[in-house]
PDB file of N, CA and C in Angstrom:
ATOM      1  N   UNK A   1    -115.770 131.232-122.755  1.00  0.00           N
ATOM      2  CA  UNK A   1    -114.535 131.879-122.366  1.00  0.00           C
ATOM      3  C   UNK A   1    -114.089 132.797-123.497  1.00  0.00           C
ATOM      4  N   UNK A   2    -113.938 134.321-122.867  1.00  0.00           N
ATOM      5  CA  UNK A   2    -113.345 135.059-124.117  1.00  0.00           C
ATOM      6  C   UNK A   2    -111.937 134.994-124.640  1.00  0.00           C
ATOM      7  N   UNK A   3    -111.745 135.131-126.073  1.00  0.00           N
ATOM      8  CA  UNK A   3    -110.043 135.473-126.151  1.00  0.00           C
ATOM      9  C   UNK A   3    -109.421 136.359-125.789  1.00  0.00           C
ATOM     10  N   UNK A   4    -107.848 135.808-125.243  1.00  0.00           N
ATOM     11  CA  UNK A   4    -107.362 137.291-124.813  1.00  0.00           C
ATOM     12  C   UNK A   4    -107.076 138.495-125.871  1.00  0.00           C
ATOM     13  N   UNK A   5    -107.096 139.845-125.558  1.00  0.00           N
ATOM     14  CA  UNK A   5    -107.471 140.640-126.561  1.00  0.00           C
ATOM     15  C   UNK A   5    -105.709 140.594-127.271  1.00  0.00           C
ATOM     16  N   UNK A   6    -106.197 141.387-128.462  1.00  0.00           N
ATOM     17  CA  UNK A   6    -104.527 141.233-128.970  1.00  0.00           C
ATOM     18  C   UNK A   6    -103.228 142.162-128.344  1.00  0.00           C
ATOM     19  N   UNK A   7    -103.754 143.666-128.049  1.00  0.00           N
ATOM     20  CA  UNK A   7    -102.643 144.007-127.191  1.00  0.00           C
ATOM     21  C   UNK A   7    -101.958 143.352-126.104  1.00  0.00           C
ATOM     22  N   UNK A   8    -102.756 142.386-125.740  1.00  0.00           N
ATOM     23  CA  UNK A   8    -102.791 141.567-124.603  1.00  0.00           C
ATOM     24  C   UNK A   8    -101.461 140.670-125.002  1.00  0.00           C
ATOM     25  N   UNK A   9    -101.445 139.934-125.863  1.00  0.00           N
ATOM     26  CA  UNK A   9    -100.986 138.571-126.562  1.00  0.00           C
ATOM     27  C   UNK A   9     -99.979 139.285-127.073  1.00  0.00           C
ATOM     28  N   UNK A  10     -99.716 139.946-127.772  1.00  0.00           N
ATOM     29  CA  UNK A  10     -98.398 140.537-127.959  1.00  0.00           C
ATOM     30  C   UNK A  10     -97.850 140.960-126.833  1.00  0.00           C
ATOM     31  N   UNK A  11     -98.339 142.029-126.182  1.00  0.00           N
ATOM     32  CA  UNK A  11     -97.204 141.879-124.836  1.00  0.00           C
ATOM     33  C   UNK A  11     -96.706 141.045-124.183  1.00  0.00           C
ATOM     34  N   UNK A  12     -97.665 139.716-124.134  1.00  0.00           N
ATOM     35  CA  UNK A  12     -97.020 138.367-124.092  1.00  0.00           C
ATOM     36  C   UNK A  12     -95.606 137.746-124.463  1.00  0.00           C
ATOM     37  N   UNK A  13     -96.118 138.137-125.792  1.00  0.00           N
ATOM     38  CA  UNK A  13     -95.386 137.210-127.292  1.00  0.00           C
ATOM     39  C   UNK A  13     -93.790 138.070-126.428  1.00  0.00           C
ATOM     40  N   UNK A  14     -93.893 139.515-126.965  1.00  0.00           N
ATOM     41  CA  UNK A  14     -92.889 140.324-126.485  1.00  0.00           C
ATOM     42  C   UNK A  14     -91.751 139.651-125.535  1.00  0.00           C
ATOM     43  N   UNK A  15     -92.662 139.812-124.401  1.00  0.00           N
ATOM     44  CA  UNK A  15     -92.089 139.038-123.211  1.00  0.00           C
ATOM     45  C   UNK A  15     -91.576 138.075-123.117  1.00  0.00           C
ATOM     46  N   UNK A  16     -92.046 137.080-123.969  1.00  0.00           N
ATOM     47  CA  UNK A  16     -91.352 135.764-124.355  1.00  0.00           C
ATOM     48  C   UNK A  16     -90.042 135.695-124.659  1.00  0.00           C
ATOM     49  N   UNK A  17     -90.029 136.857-125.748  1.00  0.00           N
ATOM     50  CA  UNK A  17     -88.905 137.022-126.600  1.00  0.00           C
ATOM     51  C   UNK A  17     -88.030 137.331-125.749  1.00  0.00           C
ATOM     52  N   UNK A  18     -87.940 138.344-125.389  1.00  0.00           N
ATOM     53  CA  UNK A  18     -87.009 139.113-124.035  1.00  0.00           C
ATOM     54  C   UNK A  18     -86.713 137.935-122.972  1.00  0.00           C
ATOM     55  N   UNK A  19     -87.324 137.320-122.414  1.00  0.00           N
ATOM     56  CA  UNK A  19     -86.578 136.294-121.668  1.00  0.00           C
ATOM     57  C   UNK A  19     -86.117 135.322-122.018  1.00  0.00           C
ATOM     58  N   UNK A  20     -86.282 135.244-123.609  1.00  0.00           N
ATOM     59  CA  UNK A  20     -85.601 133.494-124.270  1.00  0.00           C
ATOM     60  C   UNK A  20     -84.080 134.257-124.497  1.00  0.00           C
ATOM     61  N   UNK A  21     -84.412 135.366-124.951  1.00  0.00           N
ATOM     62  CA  UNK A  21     -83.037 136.140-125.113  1.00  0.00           C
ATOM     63  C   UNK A  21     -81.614 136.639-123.918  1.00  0.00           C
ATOM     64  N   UNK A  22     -82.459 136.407-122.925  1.00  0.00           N
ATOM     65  CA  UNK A  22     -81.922 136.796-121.764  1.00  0.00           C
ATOM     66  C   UNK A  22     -81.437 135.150-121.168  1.00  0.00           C
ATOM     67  N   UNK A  23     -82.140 134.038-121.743  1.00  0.00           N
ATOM     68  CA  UNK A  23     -81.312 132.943-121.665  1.00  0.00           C
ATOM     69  C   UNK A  23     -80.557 132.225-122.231  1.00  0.00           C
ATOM     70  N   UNK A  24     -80.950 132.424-123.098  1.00  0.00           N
ATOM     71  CA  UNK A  24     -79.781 132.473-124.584  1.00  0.00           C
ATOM     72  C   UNK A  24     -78.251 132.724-124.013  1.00  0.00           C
ATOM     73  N   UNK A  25     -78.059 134.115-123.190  1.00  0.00           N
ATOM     74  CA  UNK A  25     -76.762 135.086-123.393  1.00  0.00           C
ATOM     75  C   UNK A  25     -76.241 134.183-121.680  1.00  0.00           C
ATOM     76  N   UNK A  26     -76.886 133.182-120.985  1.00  0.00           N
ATOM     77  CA  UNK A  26     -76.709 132.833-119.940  1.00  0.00           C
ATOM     78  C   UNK A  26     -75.608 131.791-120.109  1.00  0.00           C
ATOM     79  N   UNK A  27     -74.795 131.455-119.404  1.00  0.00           N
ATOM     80  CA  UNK A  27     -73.682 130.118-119.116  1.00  0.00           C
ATOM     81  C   UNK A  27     -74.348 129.256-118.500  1.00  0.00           C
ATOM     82  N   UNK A  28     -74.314 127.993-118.343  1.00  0.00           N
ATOM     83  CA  UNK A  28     -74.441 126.696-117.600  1.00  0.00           C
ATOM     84  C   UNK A  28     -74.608 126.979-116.265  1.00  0.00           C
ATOM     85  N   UNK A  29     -73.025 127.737-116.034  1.00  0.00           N
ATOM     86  CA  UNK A  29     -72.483 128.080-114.807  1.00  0.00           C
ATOM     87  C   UNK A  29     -73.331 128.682-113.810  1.00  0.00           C
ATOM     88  N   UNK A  30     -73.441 130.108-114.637  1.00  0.00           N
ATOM     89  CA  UNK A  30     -74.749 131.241-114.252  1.00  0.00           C
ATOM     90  C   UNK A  30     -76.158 130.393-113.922  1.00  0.00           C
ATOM     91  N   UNK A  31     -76.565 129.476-114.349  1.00  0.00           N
ATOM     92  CA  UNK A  31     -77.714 128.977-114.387  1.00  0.00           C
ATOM     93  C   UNK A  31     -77.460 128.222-113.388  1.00  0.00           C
ATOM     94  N   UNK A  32     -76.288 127.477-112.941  1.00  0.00           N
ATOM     95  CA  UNK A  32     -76.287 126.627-112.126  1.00  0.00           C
ATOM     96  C   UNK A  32     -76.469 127.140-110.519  1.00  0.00           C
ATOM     97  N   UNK A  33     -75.251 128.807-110.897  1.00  0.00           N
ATOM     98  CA  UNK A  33     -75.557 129.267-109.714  1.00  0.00           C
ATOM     99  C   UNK A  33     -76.833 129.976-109.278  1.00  0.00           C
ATOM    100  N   UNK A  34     -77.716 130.148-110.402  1.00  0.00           N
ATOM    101  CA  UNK A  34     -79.266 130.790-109.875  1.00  0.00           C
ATOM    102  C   UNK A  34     -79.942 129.847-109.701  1.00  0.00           C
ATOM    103  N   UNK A  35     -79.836 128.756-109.682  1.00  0.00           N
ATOM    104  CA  UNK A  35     -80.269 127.383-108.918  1.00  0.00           C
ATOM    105  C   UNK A  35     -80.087 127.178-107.610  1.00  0.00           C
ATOM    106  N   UNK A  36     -78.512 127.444-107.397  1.00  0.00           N
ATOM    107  CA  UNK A  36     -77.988 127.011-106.207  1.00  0.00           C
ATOM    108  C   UNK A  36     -79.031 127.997-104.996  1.00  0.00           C
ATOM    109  N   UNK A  37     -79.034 129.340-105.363  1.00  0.00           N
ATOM    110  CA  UNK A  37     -79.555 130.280-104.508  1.00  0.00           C
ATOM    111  C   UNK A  37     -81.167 130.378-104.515  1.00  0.00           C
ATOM    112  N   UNK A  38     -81.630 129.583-105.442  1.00  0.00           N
ATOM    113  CA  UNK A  38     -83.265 129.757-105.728  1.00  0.00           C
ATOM    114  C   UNK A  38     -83.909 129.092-104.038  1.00  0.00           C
ATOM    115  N   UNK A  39     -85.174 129.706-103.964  1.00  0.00           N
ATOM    116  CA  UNK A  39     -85.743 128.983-102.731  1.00  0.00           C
ATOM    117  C   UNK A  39     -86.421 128.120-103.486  1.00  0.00           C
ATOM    118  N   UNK A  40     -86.518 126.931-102.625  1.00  0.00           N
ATOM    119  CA  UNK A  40     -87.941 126.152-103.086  1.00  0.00           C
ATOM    120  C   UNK A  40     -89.048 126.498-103.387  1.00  0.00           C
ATOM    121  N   UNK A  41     -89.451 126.333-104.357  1.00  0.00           N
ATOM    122  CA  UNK A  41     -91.521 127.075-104.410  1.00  0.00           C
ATOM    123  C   UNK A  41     -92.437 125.896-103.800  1.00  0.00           C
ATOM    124  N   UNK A  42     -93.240 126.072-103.469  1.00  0.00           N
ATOM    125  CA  UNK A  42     -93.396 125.192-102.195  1.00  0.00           C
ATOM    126  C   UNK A  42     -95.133 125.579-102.604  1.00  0.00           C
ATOM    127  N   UNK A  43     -96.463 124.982-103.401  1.00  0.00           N
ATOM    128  CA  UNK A  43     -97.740 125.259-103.774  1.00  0.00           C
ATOM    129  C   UNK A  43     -98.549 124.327-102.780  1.00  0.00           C
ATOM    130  N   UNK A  44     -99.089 125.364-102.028  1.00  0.00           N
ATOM    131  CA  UNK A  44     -99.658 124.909-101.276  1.00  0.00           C
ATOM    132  C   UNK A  44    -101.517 124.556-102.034  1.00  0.00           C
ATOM    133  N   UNK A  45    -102.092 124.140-100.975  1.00  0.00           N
ATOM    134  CA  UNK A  45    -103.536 123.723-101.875  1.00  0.00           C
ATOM    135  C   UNK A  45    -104.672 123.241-100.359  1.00  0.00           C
ATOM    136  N   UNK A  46    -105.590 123.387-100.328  1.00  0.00           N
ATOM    137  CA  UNK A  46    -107.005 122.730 -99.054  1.00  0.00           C
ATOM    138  C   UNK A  46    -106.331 121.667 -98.724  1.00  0.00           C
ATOM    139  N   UNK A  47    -106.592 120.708 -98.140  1.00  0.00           N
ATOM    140  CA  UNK A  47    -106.565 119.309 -97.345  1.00  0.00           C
ATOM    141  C   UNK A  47    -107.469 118.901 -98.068  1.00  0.00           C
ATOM    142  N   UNK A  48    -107.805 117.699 -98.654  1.00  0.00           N
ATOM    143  CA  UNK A  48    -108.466 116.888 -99.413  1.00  0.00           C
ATOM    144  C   UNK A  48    -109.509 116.971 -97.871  1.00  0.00           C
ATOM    145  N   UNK A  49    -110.442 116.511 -98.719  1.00  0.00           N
ATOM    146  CA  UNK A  49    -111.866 115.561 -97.520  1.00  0.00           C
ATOM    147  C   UNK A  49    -112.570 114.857 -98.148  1.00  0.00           C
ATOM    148  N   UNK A  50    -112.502 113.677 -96.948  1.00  0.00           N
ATOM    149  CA  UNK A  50    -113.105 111.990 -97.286  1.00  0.00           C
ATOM    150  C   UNK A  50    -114.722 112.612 -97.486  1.00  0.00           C
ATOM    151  N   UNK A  51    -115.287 111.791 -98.393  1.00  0.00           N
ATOM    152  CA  UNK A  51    -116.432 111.910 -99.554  1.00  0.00           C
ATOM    153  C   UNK A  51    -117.006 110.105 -99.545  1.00  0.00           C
ATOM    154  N   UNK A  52    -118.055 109.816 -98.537  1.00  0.00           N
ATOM    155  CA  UNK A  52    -118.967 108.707 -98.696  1.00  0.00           C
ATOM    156  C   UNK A  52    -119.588 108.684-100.024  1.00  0.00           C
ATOM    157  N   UNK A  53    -119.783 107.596-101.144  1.00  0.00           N
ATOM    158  CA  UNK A  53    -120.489 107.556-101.854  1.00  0.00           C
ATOM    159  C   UNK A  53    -120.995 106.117-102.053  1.00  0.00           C
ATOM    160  N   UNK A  54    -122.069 105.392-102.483  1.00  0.00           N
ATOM    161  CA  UNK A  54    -122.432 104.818-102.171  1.00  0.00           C
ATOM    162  C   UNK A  54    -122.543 103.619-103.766  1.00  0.00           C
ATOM    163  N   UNK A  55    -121.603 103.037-103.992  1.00  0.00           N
ATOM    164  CA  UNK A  55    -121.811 102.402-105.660  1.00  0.00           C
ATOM    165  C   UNK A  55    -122.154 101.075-105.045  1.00  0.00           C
ATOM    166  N   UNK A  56    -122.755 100.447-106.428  1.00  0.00           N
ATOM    167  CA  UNK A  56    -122.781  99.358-106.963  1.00  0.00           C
ATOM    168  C   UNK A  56    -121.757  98.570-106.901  1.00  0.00           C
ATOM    169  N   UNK A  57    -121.657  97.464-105.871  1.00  0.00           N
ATOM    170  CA  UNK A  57    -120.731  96.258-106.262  1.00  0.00           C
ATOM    171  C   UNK A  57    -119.461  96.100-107.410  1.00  0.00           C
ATOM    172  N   UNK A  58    -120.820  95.762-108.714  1.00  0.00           N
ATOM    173  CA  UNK A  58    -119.609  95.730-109.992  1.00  0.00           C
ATOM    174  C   UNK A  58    -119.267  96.682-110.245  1.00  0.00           C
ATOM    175  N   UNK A  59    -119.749  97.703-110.005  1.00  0.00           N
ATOM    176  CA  UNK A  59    -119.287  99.016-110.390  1.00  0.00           C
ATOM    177  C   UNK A  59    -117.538  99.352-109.200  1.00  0.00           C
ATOM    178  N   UNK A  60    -117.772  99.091-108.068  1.00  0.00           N
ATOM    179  CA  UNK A  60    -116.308  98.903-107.292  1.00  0.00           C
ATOM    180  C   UNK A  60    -115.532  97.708-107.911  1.00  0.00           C
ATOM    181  N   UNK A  61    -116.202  96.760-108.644  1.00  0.00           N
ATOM    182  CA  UNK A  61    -114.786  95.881-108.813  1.00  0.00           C
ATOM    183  C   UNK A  61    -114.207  96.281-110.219  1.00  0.00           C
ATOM    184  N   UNK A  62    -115.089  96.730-111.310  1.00  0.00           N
ATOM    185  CA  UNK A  62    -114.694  97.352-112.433  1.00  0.00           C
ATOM    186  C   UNK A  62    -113.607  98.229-112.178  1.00  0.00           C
ATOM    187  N   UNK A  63    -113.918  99.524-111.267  1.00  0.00           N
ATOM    188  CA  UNK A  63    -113.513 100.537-111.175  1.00  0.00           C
ATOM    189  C   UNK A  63    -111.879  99.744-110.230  1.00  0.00           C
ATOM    190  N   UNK A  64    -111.639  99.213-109.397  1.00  0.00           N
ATOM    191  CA  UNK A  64    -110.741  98.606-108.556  1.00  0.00           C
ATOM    192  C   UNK A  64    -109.516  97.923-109.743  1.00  0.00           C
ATOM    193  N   UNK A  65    -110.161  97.245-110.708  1.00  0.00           N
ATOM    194  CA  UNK A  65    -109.744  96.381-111.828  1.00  0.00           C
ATOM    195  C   UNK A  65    -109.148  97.825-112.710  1.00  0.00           C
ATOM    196  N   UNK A  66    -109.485  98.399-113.252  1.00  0.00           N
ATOM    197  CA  UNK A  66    -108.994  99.457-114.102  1.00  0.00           C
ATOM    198  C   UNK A  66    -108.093 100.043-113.518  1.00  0.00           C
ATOM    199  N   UNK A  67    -108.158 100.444-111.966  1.00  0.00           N
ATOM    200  CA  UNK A  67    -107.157 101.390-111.564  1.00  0.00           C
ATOM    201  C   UNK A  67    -105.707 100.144-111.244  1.00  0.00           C
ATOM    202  N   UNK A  68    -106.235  99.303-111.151  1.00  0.00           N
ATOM    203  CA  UNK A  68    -104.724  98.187-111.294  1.00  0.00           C
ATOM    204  C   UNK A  68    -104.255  98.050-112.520  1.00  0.00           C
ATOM    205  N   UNK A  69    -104.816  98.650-113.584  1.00  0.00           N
ATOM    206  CA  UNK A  69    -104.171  98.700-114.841  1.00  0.00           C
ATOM    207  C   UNK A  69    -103.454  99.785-115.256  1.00  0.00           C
ATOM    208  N   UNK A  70    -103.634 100.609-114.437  1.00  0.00           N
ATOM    209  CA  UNK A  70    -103.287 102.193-114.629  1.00  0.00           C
ATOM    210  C   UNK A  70    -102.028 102.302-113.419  1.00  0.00           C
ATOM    211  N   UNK A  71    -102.144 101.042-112.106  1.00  0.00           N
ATOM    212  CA  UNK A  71    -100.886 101.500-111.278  1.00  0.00           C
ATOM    213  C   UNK A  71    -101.324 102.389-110.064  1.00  0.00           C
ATOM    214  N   UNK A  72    -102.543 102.606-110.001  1.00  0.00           N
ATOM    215  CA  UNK A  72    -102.718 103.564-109.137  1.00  0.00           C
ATOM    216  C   UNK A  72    -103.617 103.062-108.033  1.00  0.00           C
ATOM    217  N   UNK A  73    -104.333 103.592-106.809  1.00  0.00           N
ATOM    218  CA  UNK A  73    -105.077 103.042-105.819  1.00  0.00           C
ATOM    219  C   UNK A  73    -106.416 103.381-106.527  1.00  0.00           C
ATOM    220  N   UNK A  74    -107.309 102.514-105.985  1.00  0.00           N
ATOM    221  CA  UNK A  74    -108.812 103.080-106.864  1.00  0.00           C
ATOM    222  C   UNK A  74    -109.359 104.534-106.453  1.00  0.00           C
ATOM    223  N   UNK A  75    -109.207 104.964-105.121  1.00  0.00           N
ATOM    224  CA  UNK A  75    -109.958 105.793-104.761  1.00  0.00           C
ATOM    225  C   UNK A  75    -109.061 107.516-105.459  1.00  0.00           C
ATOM    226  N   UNK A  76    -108.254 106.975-105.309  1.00  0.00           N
ATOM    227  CA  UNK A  76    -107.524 108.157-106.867  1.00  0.00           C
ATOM    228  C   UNK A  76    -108.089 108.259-108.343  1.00  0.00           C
ATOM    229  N   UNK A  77    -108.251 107.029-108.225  1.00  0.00           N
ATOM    230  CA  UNK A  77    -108.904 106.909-109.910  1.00  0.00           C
ATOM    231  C   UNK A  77    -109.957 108.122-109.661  1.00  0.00           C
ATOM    232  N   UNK A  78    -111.085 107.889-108.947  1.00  0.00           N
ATOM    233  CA  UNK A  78    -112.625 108.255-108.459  1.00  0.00           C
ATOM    234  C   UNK A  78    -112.175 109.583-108.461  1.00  0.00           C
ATOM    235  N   UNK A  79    -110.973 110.088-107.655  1.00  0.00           N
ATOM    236  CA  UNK A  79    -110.625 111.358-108.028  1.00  0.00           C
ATOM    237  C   UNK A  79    -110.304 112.047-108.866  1.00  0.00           C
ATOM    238  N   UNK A  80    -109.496 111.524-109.413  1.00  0.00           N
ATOM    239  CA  UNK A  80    -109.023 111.875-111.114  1.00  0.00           C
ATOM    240  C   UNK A  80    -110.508 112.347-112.194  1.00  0.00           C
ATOM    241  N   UNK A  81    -111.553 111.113-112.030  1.00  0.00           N
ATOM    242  CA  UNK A  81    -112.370 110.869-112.837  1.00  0.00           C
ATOM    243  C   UNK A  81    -113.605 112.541-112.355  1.00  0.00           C
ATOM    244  N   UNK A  82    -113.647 112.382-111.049  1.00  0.00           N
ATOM    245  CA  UNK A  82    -114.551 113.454-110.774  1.00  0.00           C
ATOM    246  C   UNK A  82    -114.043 114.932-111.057  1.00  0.00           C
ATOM    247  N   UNK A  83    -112.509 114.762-110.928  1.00  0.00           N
ATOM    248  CA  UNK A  83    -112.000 116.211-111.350  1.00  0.00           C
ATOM    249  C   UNK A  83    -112.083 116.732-112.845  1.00  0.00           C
ATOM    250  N   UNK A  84    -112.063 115.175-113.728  1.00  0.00           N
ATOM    251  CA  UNK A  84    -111.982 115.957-114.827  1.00  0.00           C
ATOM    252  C   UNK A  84    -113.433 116.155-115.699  1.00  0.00           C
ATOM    253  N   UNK A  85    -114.416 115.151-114.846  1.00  0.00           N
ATOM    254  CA  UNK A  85    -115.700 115.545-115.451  1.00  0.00           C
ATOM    255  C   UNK A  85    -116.367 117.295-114.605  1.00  0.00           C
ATOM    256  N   UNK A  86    -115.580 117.634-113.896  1.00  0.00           N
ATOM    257  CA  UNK A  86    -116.520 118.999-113.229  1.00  0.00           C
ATOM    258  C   UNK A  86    -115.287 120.279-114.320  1.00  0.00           C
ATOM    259  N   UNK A  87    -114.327 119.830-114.474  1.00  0.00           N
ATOM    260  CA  UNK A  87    -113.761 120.634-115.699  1.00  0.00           C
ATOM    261  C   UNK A  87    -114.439 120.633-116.863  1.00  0.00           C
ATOM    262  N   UNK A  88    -114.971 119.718-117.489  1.00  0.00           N
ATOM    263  CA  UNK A  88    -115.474 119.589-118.805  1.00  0.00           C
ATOM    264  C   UNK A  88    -117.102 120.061-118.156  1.00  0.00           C
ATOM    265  N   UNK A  89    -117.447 119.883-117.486  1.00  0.00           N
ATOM    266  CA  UNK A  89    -118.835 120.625-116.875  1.00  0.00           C
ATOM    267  C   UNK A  89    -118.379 122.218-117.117  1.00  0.00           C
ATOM    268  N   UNK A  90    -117.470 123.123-116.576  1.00  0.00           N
ATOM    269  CA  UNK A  90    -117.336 124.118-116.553  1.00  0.00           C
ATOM    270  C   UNK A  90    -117.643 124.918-118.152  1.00  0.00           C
TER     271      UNK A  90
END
Protein backbone atom coordinates (compact mmCIF):
# COMPACT_ATOMS: atom_id res chain seq x y z
CA UNK A 1 0.00 0.00 0.00
CA UNK A 2 1.37 3.40 -1.06
CA UNK A 3 1.60 6.59 1.17
CA UNK A 4 -0.60 9.27 0.66
CA UNK A 5 1.41 11.87 -1.21
CA UNK A 6 2.16 15.03 0.86
CA UNK A 7 0.08 17.63 -0.96
CA UNK A 8 -2.41 15.20 -0.25
CA UNK A 9 -1.98 15.10 3.73
CA UNK A 10 -1.75 18.61 4.17
CA UNK A 11 -4.85 19.40 2.52
CA UNK A 12 -6.05 17.05 4.95
CA UNK A 13 -4.22 18.39 7.97
CA UNK A 14 -5.70 21.92 6.60
CA UNK A 15 -9.10 20.70 6.66
CA UNK A 16 -8.90 19.44 9.97
CA UNK A 17 -7.96 22.63 11.21
CA UNK A 18 -10.81 24.57 9.59
CA UNK A 19 -13.45 22.37 10.97
CA UNK A 20 -12.03 22.01 14.64
CA UNK A 21 -12.18 25.77 14.33
CA UNK A 22 -15.54 26.00 13.06
CA UNK A 23 -16.43 23.91 16.24
CA UNK A 24 -14.69 25.54 18.57
CA UNK A 25 -16.83 29.01 17.70
CA UNK A 26 -20.15 26.59 18.02
CA UNK A 27 -22.68 26.73 21.31
CA UNK A 28 -24.08 23.54 22.87
CA UNK A 29 -27.26 25.00 21.72
CA UNK A 30 -26.23 25.28 17.94
CA UNK A 31 -24.99 21.77 18.15
CA UNK A 32 -27.95 20.60 19.75
CA UNK A 33 -30.04 22.11 17.17
CA UNK A 34 -27.92 20.53 14.15
CA UNK A 35 -28.72 17.34 15.80
CA UNK A 36 -32.21 17.92 16.18
CA UNK A 37 -32.50 18.43 12.22
CA UNK A 38 -29.73 15.83 11.17
CA UNK A 39 -31.24 12.71 9.25
CA UNK A 40 -30.25 9.43 10.37
CA UNK A 41 -27.26 7.89 8.35
CA UNK A 42 -28.53 4.71 7.89
CA UNK A 43 -25.07 2.15 6.21
CA UNK A 44 -26.36 -0.16 4.47
CA UNK A 45 -24.13 -3.49 3.58
CA UNK A 46 -25.04 -7.40 1.38
CA UNK A 47 -27.19 -9.80 3.48
CA UNK A 48 -24.81 -12.10 5.15
CA UNK A 49 -24.99 -15.91 3.61
CA UNK A 50 -25.08 -19.16 5.55
CA UNK A 51 -21.52 -20.89 4.79
CA UNK A 52 -21.47 -25.00 5.53
CA UNK A 53 -18.16 -25.90 6.88
CA UNK A 54 -17.31 -28.94 8.05
CA UNK A 55 -14.91 -29.05 11.60
CA UNK A 56 -13.72 -31.32 13.91
CA UNK A 57 -15.73 -32.08 17.03
CA UNK A 58 -13.10 -30.55 19.52
CA UNK A 59 -12.47 -28.08 17.38
CA UNK A 60 -16.60 -26.95 17.76
CA UNK A 61 -16.42 -27.39 21.44
CA UNK A 62 -13.13 -25.32 21.85
CA UNK A 63 -14.36 -22.79 19.56
CA UNK A 64 -18.22 -22.85 21.40
CA UNK A 65 -16.16 -22.63 24.91
CA UNK A 66 -14.14 -19.45 23.91
CA UNK A 67 -16.97 -17.65 22.39
CA UNK A 68 -18.80 -18.08 25.96
CA UNK A 69 -15.92 -16.32 27.29
CA UNK A 70 -16.06 -13.50 25.04
CA UNK A 71 -20.21 -13.24 25.46
CA UNK A 72 -20.91 -13.82 22.09
CA UNK A 73 -22.73 -16.79 19.91
CA UNK A 74 -20.02 -19.09 18.36
CA UNK A 75 -20.93 -18.76 14.87
CA UNK A 76 -19.96 -14.90 15.22
CA UNK A 77 -16.83 -15.80 16.66
CA UNK A 78 -16.12 -17.97 13.13
CA UNK A 79 -17.04 -14.68 11.66
CA UNK A 80 -15.06 -12.32 13.36
CA UNK A 81 -12.10 -14.83 13.07
CA UNK A 82 -12.49 -15.30 9.15
CA UNK A 83 -12.85 -11.55 8.64
CA UNK A 84 -9.88 -10.69 10.25
CA UNK A 85 -7.61 -13.39 8.87
CA UNK A 86 -8.68 -12.39 4.95
CA UNK A 87 -7.65 -8.66 6.16
CA UNK A 88 -4.27 -9.64 7.31
CA UNK A 89 -4.19 -11.91 4.00
CA UNK A 90 -4.73 -8.69 2.02
Amino acid sequence: MSKVPKEIREALKKEAYEWEDAARRETAQQVEEMLEGAELFKATRLPRRPVSVRLDPQDISMLKRVARRKGIPYSQLVAIWVHERIEEER
